[in-house]
N, C-alpha and C. Protein backbone atom coordinates (compact mmCIF):
# COMPACT_ATOMS: atom_id res chain seq x y z
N UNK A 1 125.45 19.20 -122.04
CA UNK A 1 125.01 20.50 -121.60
C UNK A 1 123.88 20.40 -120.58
N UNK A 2 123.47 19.70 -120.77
CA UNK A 2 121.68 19.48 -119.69
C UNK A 2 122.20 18.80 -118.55
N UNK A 3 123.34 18.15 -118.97
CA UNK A 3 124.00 17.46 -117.07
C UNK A 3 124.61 18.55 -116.40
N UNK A 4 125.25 19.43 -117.48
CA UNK A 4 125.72 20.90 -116.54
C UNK A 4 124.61 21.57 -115.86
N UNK A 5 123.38 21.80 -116.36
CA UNK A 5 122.14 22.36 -115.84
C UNK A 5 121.98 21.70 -114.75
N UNK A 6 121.61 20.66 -114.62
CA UNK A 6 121.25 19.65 -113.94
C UNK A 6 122.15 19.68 -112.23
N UNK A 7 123.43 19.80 -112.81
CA UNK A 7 123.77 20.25 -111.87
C UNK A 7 124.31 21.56 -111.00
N UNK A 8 123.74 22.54 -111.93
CA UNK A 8 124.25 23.57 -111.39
C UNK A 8 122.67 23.77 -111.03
N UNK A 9 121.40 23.52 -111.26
CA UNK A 9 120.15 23.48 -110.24
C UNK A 9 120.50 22.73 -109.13
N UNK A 10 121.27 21.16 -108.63
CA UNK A 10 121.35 21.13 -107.39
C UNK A 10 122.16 21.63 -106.77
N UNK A 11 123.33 22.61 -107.15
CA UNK A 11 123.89 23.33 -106.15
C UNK A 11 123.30 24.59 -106.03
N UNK A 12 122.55 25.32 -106.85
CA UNK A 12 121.70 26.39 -106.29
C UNK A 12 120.71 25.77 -105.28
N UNK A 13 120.15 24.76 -105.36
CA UNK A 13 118.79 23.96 -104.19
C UNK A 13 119.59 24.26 -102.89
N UNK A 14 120.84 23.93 -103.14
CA UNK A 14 121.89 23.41 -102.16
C UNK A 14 121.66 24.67 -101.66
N UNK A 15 122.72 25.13 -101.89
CA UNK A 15 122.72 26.35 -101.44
C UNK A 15 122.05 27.31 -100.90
N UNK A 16 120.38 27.25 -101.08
CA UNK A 16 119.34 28.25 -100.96
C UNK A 16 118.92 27.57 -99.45
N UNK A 17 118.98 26.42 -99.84
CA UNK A 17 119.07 25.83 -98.28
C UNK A 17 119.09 25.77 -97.19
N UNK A 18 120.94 26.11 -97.33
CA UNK A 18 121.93 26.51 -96.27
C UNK A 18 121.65 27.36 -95.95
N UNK A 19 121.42 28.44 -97.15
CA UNK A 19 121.48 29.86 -96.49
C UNK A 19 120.06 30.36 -96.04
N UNK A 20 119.20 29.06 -96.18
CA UNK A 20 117.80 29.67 -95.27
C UNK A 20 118.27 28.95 -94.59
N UNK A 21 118.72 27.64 -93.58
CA UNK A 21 118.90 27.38 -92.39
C UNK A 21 119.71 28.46 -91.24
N UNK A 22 120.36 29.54 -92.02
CA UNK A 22 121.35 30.08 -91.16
C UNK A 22 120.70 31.57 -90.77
N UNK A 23 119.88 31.87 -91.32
CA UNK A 23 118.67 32.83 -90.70
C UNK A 23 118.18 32.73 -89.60
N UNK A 24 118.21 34.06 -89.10
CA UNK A 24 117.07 34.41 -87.86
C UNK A 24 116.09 34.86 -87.95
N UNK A 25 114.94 34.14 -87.01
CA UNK A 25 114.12 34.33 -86.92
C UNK A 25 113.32 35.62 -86.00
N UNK A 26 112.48 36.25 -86.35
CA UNK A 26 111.85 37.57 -86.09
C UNK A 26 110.61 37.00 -84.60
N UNK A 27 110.31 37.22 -83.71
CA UNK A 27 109.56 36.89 -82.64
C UNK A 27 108.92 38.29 -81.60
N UNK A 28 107.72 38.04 -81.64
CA UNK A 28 107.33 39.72 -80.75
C UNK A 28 107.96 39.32 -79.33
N UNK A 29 107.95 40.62 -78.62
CA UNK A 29 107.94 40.33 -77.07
C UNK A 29 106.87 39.23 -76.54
N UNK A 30 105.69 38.73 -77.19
CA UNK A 30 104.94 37.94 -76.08
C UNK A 30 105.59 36.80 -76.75
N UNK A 31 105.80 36.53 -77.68
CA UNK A 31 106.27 34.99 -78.09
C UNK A 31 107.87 34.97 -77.37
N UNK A 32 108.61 36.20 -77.57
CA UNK A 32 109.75 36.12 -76.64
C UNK A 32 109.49 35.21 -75.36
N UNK A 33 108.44 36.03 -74.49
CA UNK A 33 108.55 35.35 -72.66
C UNK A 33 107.63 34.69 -72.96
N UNK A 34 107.05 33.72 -73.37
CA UNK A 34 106.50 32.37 -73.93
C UNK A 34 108.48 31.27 -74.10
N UNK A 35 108.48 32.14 -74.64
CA UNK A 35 110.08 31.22 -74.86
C UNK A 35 111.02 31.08 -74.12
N UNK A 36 110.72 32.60 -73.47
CA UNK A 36 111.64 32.43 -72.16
C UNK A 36 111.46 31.79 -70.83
N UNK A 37 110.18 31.45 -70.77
CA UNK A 37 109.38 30.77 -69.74
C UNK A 37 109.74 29.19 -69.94
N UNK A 38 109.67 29.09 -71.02
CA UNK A 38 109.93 27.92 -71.48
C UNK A 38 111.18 26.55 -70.81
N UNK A 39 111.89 28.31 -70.79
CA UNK A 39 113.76 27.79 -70.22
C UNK A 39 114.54 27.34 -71.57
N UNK A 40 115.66 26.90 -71.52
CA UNK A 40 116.39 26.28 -72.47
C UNK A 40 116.82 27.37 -73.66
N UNK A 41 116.98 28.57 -73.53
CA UNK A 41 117.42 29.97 -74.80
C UNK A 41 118.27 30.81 -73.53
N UNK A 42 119.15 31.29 -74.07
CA UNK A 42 120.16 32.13 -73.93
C UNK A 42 119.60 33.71 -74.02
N UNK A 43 119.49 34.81 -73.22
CA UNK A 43 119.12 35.73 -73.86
C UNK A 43 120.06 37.17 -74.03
N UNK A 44 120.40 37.87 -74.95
CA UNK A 44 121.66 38.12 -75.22
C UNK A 44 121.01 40.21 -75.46
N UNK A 45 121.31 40.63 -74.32
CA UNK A 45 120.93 42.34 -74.70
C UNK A 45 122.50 42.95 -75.18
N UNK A 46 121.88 43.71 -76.19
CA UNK A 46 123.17 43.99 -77.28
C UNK A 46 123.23 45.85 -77.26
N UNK A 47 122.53 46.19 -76.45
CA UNK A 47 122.47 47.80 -76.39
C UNK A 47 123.78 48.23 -75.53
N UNK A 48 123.73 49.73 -75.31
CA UNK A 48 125.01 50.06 -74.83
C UNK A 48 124.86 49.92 -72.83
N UNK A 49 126.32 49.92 -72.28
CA UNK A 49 126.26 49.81 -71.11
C UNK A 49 125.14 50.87 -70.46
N UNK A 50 124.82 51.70 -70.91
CA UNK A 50 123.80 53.02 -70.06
C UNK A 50 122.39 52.64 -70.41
N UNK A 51 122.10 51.83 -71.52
CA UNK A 51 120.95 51.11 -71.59
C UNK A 51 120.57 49.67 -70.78
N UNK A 52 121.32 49.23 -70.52
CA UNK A 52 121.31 48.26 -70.01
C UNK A 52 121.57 48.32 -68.63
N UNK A 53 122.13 49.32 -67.81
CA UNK A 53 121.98 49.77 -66.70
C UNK A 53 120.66 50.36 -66.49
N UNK A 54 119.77 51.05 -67.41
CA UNK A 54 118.70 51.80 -66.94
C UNK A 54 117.43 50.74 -66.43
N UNK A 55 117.89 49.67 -67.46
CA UNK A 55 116.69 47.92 -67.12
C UNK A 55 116.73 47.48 -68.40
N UNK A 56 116.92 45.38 -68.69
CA UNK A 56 117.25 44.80 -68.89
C UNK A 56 115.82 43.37 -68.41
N UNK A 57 116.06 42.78 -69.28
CA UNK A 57 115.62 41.28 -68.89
C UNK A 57 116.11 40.78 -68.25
N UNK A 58 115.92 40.32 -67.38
CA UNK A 58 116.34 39.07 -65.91
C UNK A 58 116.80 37.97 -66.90
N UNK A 59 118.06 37.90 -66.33
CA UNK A 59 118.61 36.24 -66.87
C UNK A 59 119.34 36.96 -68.26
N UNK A 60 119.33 38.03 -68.86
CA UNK A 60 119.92 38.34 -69.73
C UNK A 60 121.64 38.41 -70.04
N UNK A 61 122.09 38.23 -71.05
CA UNK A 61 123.69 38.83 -70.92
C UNK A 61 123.57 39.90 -72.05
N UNK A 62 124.54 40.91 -70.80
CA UNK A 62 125.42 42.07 -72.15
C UNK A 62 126.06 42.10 -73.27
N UNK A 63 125.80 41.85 -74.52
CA UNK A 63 126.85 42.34 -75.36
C UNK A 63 126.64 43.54 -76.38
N UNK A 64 127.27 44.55 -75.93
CA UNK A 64 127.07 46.09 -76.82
C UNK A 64 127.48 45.39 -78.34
N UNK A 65 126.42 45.15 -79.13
CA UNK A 65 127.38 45.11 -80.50
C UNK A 65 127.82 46.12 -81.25
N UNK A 66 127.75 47.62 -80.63
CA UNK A 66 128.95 48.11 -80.97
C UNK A 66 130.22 48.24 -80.66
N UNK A 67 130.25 47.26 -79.68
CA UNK A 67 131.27 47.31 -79.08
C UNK A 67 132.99 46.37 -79.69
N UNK A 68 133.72 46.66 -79.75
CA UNK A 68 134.77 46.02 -80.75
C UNK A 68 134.69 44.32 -80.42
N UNK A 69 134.31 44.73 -79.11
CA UNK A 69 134.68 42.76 -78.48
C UNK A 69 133.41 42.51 -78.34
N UNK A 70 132.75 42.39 -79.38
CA UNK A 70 130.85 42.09 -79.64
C UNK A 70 131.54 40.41 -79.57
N UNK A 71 131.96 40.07 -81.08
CA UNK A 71 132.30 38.86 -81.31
C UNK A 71 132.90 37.86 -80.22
N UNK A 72 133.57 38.27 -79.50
CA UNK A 72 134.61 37.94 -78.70
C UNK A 72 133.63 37.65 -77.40
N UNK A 73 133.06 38.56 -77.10
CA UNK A 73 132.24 37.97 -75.87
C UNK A 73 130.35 37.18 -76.12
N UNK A 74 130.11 37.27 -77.95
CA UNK A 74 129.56 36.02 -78.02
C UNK A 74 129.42 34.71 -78.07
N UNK A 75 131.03 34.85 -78.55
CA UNK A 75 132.07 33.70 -78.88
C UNK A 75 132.03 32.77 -77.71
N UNK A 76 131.50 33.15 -75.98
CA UNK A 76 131.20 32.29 -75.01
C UNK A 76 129.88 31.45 -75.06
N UNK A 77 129.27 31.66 -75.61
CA UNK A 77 128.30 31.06 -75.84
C UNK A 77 127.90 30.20 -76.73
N UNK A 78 128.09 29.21 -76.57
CA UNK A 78 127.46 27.97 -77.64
C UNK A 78 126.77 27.93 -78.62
N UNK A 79 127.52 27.54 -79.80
CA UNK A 79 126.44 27.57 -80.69
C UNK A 79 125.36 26.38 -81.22
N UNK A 80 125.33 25.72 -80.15
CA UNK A 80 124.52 24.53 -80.57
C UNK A 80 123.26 25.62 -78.81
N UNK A 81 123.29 26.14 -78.49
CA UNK A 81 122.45 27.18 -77.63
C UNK A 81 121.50 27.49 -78.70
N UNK A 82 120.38 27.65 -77.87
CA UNK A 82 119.59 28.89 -78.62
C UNK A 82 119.07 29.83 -78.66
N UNK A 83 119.50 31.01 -78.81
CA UNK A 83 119.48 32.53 -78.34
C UNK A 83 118.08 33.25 -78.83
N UNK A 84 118.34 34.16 -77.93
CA UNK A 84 117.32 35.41 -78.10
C UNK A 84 117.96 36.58 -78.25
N UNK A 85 117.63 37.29 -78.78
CA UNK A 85 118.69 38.64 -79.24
C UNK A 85 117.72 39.71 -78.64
N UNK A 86 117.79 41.07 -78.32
CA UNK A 86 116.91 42.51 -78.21
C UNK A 86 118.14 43.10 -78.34
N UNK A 87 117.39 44.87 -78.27
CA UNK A 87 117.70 45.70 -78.69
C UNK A 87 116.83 46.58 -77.87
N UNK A 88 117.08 47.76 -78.41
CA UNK A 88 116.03 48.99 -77.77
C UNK A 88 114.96 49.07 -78.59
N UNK A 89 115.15 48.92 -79.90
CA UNK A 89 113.94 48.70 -80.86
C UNK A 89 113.97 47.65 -82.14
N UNK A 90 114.82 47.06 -81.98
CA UNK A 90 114.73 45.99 -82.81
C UNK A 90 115.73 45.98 -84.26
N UNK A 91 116.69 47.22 -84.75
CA UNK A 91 117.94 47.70 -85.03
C UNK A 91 119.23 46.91 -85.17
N UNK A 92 119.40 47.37 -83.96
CA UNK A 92 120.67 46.79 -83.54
C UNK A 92 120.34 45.29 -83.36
N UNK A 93 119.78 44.40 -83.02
CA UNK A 93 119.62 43.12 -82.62
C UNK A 93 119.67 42.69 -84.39
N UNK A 94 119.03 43.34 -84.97
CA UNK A 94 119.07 42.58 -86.62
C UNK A 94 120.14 42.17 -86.91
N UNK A 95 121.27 43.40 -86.36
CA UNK A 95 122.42 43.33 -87.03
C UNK A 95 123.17 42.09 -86.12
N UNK A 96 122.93 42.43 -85.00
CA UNK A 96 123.53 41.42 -83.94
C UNK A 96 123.21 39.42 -84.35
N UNK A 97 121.77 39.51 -84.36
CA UNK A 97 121.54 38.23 -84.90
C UNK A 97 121.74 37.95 -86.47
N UNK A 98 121.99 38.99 -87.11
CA UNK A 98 122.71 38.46 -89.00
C UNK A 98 124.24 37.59 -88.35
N UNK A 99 124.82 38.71 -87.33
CA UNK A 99 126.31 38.43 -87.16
C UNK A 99 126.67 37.32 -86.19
N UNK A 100 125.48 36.73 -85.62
CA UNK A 100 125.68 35.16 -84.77
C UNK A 100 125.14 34.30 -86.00
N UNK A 101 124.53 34.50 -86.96
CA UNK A 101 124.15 33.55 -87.69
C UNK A 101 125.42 32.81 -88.61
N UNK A 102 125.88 34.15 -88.77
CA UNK A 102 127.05 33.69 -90.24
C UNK A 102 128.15 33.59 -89.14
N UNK A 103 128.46 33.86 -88.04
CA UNK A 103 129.32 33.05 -87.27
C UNK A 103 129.05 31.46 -86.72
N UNK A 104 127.76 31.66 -87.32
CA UNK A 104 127.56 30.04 -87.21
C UNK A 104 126.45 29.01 -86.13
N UNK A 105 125.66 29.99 -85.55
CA UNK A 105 124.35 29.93 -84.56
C UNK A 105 123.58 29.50 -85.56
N UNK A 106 122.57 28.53 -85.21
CA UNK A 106 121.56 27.95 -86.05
C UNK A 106 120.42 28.40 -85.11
N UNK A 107 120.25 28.68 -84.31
CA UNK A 107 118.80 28.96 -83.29
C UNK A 107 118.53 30.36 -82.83
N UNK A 108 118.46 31.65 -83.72
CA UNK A 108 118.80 32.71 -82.88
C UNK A 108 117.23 33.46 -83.70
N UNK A 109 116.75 34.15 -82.72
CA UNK A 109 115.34 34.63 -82.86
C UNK A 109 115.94 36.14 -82.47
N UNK A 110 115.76 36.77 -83.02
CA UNK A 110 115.40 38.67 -82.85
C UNK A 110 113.94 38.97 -82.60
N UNK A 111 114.05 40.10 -81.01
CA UNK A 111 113.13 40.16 -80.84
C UNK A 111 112.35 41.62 -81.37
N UNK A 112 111.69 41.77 -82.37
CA UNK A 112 111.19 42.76 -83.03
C UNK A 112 110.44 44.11 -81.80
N UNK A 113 111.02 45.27 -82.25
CA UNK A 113 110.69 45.86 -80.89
C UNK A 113 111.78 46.11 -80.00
N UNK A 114 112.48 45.25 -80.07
CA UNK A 114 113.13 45.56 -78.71
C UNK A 114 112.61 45.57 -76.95
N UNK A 115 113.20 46.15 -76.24
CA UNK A 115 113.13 46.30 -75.19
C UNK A 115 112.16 47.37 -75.04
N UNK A 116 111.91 48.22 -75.51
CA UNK A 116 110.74 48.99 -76.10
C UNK A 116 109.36 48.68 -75.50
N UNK A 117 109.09 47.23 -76.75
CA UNK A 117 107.93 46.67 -77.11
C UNK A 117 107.95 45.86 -75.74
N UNK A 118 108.89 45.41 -75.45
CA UNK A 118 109.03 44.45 -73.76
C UNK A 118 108.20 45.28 -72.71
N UNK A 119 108.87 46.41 -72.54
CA UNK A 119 108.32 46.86 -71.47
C UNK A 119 107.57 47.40 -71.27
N UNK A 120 106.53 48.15 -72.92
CA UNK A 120 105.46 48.61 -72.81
C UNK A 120 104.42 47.67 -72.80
N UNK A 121 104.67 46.40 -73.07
CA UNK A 121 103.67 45.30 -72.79
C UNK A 121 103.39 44.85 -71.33
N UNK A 122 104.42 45.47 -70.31
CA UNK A 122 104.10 45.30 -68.91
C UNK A 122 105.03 44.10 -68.62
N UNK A 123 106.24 43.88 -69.35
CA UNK A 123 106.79 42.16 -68.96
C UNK A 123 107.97 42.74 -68.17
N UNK A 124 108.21 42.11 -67.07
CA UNK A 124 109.22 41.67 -66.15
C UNK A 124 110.69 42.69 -66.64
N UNK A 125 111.12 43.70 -66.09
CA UNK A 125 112.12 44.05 -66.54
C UNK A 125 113.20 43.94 -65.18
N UNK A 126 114.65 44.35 -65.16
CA UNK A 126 114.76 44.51 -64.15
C UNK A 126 116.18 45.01 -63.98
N UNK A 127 116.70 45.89 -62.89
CA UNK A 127 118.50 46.71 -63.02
C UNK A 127 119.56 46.02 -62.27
N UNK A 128 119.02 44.90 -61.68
CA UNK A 128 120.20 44.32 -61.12
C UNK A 128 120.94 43.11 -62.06
């Protein structure tokens, strides 16, 4: 009976693990462009086409995750990459970075705030 314990504590260890490695991580806008300065992150705006037409992060890509082909057009992007997620306030990106995680992204930071918190801090936005 105590070897059953025994091992059903290392597959809970196990497990608690995994499923903290596959979490995203929470980052303000200044640690964002600290990171983005950095180079080497992907940065992924997940709001709708009329938000993202109004201004956007430079170097950013579109994906509406409400959009049906959310998956499908993250699915270009590597998951050995390591992303940055926004939003308009930090919402939608939660949901966006839960749903690159358990698809299998190990590096994905949500940026708390959103695009919001970006641009009332005075950082670099831009519509082209």
């Amino acid at each position: 009976m105590s070897r059953f314990f025994t091992n059903l504590a290392v597959i809970l260890v196990a497990a608690a693990s995994v499923a903290c490695a596959q979490q995203y991580k929470n980052v303000t806008a200044q640690e964002a462009k600290t990171m983005i300065d950095k180079g080497d992150i992907v940065v992924v705006d997940v709001r709708t086409p009329q938000e993202w037409n109004a201004g956007h992060l430079k170097g950013a890509i579109h994906a509406n995750v409400n959009d049906p082909s959310f998956q499908t057009n993250i699915a270009k992007i590597g998951k050995d990459k390591k992303v940055l997620v926004y939003c308009a306030a930090g919402g939608r990106s939660v949901t966006a970075s839960g749903k690159m995680t358990s698809m299998g992204w190990k590096n994905v930071w949500n940026m708390t705030g959103g695009y919001t918190s970006w641009s009332s801090a005075g950082l670099p936005t831009t519509t082209k």
